[in-house]
PDB file of N, CA and C in Angstrom:
ATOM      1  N   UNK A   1     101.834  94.414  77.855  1.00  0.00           N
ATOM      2  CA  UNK A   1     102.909  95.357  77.649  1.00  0.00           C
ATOM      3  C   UNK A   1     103.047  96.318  78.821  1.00  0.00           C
ATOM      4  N   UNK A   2     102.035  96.107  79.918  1.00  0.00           N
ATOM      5  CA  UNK A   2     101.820  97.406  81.111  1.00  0.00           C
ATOM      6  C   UNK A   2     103.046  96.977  81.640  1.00  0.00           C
ATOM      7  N   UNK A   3     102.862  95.900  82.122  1.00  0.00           N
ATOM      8  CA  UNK A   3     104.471  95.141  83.488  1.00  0.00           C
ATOM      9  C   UNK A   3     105.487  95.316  82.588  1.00  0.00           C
ATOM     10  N   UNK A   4     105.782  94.881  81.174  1.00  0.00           N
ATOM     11  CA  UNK A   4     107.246  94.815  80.682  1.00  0.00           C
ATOM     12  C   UNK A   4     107.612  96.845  80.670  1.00  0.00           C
ATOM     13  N   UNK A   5     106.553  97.173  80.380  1.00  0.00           N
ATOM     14  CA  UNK A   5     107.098  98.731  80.193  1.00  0.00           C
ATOM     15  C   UNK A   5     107.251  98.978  81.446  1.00  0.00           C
ATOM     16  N   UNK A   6     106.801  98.749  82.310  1.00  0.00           N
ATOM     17  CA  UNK A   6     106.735  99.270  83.959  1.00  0.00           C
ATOM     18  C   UNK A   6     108.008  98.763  84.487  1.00  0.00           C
ATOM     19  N   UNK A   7     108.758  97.185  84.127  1.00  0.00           N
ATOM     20  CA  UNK A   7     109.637  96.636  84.578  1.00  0.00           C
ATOM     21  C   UNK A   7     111.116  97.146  83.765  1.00  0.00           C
ATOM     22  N   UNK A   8     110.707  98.032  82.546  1.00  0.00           N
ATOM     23  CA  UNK A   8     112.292  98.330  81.908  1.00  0.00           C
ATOM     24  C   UNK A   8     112.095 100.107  82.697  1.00  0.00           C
ATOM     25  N   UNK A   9     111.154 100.624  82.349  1.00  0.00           N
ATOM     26  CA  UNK A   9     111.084 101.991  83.401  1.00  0.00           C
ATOM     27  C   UNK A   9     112.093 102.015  84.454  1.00  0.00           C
ATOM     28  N   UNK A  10     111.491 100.900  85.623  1.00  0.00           N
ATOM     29  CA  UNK A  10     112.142 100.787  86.635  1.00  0.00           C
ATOM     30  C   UNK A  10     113.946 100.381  86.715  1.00  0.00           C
ATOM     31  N   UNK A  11     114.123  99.377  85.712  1.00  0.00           N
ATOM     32  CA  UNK A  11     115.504  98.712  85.873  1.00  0.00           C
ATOM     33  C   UNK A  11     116.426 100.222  85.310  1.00  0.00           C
ATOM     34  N   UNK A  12     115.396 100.890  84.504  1.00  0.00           N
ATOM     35  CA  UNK A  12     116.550 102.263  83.623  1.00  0.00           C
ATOM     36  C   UNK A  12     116.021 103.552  84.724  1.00  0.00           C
ATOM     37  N   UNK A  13     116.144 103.446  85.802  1.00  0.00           N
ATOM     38  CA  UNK A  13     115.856 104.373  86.501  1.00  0.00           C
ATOM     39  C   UNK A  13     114.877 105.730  86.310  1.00  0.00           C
ATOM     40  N   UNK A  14     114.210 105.165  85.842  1.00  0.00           N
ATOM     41  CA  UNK A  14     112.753 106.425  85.694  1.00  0.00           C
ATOM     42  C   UNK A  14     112.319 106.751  86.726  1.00  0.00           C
ATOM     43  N   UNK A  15     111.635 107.759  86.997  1.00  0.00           N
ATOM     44  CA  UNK A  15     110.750 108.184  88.255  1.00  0.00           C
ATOM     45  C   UNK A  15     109.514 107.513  88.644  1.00  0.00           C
ATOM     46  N   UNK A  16     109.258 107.153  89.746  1.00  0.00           N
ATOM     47  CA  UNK A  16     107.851 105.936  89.885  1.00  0.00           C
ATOM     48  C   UNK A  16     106.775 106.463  89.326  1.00  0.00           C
ATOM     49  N   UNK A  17     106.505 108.123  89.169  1.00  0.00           N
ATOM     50  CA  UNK A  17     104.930 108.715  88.515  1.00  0.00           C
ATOM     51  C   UNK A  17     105.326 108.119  86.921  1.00  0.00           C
ATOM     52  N   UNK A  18     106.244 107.541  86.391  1.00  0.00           N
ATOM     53  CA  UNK A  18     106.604 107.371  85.148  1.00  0.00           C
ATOM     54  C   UNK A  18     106.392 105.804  84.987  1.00  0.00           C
ATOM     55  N   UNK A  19     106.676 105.272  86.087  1.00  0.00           N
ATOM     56  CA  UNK A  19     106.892 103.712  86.181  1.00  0.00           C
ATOM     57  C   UNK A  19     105.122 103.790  86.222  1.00  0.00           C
ATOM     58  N   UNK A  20     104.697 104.491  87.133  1.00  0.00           N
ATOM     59  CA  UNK A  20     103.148 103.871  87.712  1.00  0.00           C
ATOM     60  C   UNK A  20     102.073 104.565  86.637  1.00  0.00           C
ATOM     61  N   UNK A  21     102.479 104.996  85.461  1.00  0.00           N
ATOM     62  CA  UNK A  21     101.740 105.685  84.593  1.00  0.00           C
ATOM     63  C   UNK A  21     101.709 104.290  83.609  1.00  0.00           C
ATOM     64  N   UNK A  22     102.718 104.196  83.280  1.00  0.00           N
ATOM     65  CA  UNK A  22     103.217 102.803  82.432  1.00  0.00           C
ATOM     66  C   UNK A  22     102.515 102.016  82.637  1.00  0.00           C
ATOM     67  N   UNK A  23     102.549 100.808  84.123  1.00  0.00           N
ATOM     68  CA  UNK A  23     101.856 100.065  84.530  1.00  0.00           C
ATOM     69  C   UNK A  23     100.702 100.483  84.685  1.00  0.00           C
ATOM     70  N   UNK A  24      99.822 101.293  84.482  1.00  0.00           N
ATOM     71  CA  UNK A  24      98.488 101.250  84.890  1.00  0.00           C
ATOM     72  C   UNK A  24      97.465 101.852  83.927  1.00  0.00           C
ATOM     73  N   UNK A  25      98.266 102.216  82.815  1.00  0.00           N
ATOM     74  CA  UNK A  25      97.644 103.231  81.710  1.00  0.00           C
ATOM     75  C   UNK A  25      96.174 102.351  81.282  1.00  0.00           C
ATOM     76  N   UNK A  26      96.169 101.146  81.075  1.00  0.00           N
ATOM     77  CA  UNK A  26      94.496 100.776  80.909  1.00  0.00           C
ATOM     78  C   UNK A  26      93.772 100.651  81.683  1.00  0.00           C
ATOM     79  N   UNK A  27      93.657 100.634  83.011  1.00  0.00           N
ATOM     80  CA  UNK A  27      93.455 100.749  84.070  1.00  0.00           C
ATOM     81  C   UNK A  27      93.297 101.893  85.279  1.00  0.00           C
ATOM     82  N   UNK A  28      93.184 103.223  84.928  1.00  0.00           N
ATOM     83  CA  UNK A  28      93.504 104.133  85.370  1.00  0.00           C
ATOM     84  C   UNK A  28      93.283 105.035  86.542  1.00  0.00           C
ATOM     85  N   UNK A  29      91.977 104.227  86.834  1.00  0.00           N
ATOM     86  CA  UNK A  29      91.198 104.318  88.048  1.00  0.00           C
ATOM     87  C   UNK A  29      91.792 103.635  89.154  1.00  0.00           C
ATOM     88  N   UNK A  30      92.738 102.435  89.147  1.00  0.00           N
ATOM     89  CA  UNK A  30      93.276 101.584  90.110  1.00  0.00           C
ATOM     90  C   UNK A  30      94.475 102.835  90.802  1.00  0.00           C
ATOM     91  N   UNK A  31      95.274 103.288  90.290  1.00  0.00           N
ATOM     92  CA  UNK A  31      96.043 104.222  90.607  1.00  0.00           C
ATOM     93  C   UNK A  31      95.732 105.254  92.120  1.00  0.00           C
ATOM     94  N   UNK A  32      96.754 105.004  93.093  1.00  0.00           N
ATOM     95  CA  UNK A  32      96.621 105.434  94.322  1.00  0.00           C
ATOM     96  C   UNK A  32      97.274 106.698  94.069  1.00  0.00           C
ATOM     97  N   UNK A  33      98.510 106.370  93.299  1.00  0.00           N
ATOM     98  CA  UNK A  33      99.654 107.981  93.774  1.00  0.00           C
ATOM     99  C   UNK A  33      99.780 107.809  91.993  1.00  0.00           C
ATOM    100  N   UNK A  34     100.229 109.109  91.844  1.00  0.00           N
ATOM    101  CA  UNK A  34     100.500 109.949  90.484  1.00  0.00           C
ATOM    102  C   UNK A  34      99.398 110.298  89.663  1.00  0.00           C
ATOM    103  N   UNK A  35      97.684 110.108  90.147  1.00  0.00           N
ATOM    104  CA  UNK A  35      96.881 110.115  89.307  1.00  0.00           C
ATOM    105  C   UNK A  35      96.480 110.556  88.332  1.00  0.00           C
ATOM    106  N   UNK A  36      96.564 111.875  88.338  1.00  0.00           N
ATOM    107  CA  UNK A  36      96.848 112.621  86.958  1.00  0.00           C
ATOM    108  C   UNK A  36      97.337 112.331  85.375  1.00  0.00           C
ATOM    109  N   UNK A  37      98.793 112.054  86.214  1.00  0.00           N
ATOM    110  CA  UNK A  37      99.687 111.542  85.106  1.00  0.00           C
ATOM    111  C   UNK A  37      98.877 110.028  84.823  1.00  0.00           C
ATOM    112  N   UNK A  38      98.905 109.350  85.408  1.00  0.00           N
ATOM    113  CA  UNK A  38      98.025 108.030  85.123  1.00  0.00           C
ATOM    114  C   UNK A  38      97.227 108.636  83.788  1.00  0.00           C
ATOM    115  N   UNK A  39      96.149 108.808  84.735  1.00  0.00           N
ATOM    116  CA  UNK A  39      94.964 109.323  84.057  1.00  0.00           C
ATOM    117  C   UNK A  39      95.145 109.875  82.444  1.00  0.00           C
ATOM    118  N   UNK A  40      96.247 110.716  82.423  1.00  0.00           N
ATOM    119  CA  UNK A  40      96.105 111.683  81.841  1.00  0.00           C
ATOM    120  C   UNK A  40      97.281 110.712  80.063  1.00  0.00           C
ATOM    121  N   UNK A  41      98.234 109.727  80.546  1.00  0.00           N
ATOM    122  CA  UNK A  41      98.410 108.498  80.018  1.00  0.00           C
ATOM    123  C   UNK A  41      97.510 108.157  79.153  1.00  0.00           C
ATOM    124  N   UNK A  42      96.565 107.147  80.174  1.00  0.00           N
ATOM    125  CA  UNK A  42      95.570 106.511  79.566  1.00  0.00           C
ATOM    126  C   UNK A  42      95.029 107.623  78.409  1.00  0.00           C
ATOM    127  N   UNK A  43      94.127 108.234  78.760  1.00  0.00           N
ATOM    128  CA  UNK A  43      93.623 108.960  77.450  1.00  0.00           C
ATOM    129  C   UNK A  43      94.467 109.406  76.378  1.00  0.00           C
ATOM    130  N   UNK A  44      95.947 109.814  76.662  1.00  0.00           N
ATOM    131  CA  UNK A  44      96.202 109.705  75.327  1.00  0.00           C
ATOM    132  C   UNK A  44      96.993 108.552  74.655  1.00  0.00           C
ATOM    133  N   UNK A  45      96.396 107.486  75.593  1.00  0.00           N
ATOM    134  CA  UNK A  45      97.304 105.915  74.693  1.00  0.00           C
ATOM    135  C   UNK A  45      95.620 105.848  74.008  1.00  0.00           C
ATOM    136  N   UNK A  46      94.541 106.257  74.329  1.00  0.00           N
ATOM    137  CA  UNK A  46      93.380 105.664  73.765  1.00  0.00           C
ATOM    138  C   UNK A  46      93.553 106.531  73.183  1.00  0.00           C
ATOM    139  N   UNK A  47      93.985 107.903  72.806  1.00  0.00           N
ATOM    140  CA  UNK A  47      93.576 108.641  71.157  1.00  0.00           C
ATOM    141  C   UNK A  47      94.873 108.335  70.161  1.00  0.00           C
ATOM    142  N   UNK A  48      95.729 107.782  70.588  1.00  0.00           N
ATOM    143  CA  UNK A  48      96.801 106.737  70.051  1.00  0.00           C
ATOM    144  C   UNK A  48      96.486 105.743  69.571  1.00  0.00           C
ATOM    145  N   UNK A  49      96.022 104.979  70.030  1.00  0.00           N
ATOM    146  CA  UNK A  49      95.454 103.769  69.525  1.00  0.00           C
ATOM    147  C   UNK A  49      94.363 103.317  68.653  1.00  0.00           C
ATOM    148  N   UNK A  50      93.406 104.783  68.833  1.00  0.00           N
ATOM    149  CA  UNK A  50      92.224 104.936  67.662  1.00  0.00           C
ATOM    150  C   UNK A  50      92.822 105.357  66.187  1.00  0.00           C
ATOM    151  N   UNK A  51      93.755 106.387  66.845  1.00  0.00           N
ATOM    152  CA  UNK A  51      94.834 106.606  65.179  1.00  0.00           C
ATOM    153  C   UNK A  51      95.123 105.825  64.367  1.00  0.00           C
ATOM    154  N   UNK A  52      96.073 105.136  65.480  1.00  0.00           N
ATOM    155  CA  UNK A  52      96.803 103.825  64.865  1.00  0.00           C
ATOM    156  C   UNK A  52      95.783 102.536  64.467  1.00  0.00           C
ATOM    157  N   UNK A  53      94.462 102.445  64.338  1.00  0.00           N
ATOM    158  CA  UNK A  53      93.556 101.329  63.785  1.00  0.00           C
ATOM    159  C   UNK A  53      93.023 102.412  62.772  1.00  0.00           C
ATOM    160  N   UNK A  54      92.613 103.341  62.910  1.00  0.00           N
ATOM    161  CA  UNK A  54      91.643 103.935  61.849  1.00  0.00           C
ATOM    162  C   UNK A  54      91.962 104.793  60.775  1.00  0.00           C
ATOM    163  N   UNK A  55      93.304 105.528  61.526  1.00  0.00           N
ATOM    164  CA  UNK A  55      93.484 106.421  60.114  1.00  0.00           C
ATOM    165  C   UNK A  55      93.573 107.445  60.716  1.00  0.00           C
ATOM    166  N   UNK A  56      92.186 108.223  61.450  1.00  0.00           N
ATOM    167  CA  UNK A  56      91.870 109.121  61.532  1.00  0.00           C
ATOM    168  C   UNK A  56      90.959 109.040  62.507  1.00  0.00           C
ATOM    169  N   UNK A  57      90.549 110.198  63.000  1.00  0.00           N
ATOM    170  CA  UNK A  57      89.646 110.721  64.333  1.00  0.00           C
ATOM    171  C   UNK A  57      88.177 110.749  63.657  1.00  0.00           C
ATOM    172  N   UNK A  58      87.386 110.850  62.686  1.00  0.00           N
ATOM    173  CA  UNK A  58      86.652 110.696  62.219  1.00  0.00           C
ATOM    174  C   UNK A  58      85.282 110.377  63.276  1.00  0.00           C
ATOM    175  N   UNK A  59      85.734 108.493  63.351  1.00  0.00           N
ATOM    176  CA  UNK A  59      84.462 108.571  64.387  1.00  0.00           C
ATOM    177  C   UNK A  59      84.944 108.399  65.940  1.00  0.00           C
ATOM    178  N   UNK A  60      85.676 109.006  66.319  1.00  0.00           N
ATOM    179  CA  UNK A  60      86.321 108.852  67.403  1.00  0.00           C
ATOM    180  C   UNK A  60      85.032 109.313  68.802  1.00  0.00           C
ATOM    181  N   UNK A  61      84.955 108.231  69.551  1.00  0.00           N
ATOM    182  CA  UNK A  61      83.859 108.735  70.595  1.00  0.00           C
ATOM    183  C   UNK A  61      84.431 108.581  71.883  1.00  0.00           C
ATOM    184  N   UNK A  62      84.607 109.899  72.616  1.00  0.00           N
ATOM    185  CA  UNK A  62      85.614 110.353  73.928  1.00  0.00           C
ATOM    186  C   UNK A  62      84.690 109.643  74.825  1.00  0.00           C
ATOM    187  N   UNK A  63      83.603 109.073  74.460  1.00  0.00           N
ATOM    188  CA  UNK A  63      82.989 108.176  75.969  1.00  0.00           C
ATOM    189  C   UNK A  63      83.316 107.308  76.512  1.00  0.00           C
ATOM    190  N   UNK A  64      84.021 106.495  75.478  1.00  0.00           N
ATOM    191  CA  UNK A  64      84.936 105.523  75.057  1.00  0.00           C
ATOM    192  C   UNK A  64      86.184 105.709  76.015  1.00  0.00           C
ATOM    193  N   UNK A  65      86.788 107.078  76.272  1.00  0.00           N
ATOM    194  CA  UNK A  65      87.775 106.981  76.615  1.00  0.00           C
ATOM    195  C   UNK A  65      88.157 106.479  78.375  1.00  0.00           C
ATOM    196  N   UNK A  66      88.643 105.583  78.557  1.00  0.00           N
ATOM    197  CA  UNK A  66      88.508 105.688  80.065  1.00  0.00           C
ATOM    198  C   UNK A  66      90.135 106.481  80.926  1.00  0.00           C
ATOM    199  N   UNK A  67      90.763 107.038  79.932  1.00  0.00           N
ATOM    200  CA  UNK A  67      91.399 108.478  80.906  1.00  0.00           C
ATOM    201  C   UNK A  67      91.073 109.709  80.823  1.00  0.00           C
ATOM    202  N   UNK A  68      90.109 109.794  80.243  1.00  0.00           N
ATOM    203  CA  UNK A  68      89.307 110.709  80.030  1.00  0.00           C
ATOM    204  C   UNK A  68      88.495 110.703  80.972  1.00  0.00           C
ATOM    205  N   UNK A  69      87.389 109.954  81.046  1.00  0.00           N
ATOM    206  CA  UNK A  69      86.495 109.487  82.126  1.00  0.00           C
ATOM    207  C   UNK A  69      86.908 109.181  83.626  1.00  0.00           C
ATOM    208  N   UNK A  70      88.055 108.527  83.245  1.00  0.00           N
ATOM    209  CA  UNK A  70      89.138 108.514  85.091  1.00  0.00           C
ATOM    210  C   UNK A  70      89.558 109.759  85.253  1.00  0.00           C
ATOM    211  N   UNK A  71      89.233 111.106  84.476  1.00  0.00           N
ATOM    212  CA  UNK A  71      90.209 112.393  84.890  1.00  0.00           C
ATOM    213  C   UNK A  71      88.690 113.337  85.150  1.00  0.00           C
ATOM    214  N   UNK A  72      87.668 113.359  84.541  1.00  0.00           N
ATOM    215  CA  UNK A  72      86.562 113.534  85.001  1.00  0.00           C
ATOM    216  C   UNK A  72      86.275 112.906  86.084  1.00  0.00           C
ATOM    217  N   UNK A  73      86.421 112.050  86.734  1.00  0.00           N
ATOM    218  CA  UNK A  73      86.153 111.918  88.100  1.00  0.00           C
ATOM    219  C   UNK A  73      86.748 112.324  89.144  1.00  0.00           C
ATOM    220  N   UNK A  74      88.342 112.143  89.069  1.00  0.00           N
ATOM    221  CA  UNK A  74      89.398 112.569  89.952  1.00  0.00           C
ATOM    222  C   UNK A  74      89.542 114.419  89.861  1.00  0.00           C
ATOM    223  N   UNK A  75      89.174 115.477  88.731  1.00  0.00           N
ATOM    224  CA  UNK A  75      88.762 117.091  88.712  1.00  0.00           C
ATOM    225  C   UNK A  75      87.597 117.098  88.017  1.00  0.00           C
ATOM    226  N   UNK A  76      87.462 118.143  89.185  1.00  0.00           N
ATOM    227  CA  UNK A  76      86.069 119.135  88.982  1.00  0.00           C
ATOM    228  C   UNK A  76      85.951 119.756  87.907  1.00  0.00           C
ATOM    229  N   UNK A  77      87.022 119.644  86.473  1.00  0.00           N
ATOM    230  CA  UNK A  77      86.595 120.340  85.138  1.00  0.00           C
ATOM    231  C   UNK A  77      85.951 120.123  84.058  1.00  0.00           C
ATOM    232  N   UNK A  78      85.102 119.215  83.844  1.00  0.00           N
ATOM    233  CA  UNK A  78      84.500 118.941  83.156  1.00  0.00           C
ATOM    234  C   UNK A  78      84.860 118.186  81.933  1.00  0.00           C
ATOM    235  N   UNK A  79      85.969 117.540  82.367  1.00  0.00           N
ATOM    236  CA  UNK A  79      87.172 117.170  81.024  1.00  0.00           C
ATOM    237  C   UNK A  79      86.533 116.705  80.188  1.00  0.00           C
ATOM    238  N   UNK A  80      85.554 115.761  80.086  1.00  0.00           N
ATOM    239  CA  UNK A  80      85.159 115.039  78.743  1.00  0.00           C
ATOM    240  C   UNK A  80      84.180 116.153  77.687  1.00  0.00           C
ATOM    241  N   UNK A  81      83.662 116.976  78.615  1.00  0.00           N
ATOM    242  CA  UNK A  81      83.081 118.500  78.268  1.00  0.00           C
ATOM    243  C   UNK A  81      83.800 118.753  77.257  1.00  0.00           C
ATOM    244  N   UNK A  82      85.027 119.344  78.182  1.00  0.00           N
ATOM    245  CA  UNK A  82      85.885 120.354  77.054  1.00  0.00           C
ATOM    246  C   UNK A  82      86.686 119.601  76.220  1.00  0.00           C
ATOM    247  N   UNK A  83      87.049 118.419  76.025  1.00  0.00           N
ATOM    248  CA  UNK A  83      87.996 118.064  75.571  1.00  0.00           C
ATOM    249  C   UNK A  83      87.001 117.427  74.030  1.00  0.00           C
ATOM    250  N   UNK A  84      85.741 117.472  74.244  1.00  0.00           N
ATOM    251  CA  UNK A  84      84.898 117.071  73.345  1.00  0.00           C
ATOM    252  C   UNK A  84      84.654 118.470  72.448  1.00  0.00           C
ATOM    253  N   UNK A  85      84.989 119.315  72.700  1.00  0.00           N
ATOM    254  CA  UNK A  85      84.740 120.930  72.799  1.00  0.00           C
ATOM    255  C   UNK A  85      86.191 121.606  71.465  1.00  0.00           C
ATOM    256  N   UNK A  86      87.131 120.944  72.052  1.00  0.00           N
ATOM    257  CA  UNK A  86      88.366 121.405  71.373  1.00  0.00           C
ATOM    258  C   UNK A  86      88.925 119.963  70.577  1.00  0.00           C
ATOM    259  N   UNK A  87      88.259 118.971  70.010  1.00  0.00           N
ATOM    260  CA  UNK A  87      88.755 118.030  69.812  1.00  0.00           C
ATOM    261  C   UNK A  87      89.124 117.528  68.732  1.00  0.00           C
ATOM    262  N   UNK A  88      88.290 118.597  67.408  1.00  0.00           N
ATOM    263  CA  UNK A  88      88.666 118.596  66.327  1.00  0.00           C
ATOM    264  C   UNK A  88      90.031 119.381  65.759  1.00  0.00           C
ATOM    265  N   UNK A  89      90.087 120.508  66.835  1.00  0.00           N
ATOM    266  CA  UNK A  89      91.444 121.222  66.212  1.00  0.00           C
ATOM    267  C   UNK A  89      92.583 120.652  66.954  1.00  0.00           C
ATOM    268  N   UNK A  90      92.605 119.340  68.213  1.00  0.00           N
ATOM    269  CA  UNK A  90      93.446 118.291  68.873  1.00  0.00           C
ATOM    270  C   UNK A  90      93.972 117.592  67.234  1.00  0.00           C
ATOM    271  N   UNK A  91      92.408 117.125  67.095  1.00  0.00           N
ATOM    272  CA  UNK A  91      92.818 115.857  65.870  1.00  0.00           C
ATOM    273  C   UNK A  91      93.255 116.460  64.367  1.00  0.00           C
ATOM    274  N   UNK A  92      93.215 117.870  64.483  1.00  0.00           N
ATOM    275  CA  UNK A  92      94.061 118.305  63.294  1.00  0.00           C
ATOM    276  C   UNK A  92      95.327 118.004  63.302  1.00  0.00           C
ATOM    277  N   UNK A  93      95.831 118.629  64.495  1.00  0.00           N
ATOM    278  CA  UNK A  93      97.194 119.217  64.693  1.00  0.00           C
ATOM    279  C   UNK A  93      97.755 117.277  65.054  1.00  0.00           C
ATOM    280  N   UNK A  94      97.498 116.539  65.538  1.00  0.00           N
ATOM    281  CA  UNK A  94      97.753 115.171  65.512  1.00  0.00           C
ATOM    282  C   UNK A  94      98.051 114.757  64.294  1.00  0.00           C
ATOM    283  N   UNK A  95      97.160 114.432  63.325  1.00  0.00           N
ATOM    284  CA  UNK A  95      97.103 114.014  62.301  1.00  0.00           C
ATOM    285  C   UNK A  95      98.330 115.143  61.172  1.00  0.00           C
ATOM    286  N   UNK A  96      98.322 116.469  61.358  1.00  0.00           N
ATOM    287  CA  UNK A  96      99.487 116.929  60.891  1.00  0.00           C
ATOM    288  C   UNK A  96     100.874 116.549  61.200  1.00  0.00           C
ATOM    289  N   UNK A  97     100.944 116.627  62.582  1.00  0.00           N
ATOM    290  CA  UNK A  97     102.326 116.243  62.661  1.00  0.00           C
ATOM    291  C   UNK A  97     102.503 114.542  62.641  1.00  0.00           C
ATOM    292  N   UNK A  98     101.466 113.935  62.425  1.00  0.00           N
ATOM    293  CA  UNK A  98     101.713 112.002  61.500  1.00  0.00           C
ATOM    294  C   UNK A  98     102.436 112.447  60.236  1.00  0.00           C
ATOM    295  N   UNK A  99     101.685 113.265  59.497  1.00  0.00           N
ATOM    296  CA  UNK A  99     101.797 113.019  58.526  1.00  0.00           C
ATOM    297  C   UNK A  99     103.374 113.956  58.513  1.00  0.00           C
ATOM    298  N   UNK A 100     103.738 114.590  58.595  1.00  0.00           N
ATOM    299  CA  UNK A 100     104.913 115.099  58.539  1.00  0.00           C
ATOM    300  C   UNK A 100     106.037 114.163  59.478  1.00  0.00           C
ATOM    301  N   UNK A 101     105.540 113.287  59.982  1.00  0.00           N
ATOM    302  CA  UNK A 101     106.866 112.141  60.050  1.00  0.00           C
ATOM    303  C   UNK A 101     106.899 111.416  59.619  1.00  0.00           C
ATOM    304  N   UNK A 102     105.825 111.405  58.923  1.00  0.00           N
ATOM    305  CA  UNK A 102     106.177 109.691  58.024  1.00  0.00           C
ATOM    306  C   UNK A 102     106.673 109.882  56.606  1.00  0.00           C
TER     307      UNK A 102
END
């Protein structure tokens, strides 16, 4: 689904940090230009995707995450730190606004 999303991005005129986020979101470390946004993609298609199999954040393990882990390498902030830090009141406010769209 990386190339078909990367290839309708492009044909509907998106911006390339949009195109190259698309194409590379499982992969996030490959990324030369837009890294951030890459990066920053990936981790939340992986707390997307744990939702969407489990239900819930429950046993959710951020080690797991590799835009998480690709954004800890590329800044000096300690992301998997803090984001392990604030992650239960993330997966509140997630799981609230699911449930108020469905």
């Amino acid at each position: 689904h990386c190339h078909f999303g990367a290839w309708f991005a492009d044909r509907n005129g998106l911006p390339e940090a949009i195109i190259a986020s698309v194409l590379l979101h499982h992969t996030p470390s490959e990324a030369s230009q837009h890294k951030r946004l890459v990066r920053l993609t990936a981790a939340g298609d992986h707390l997307a995707n744990h939702y969407q199999r489990h239900g819930s954040f429950e046993d959710y393990d951020v080690t797991l995450n590799r835009g998480i882990e690709a954004l800890d390498e590329l800044l000096p902030l300690n992301v998997q730190e803090r984001f392990a830090e604030g992650a239960e009141m993330l997966f509140e406010g997630i799981e609230r606004d699911c449930t108020a769209a469905a």
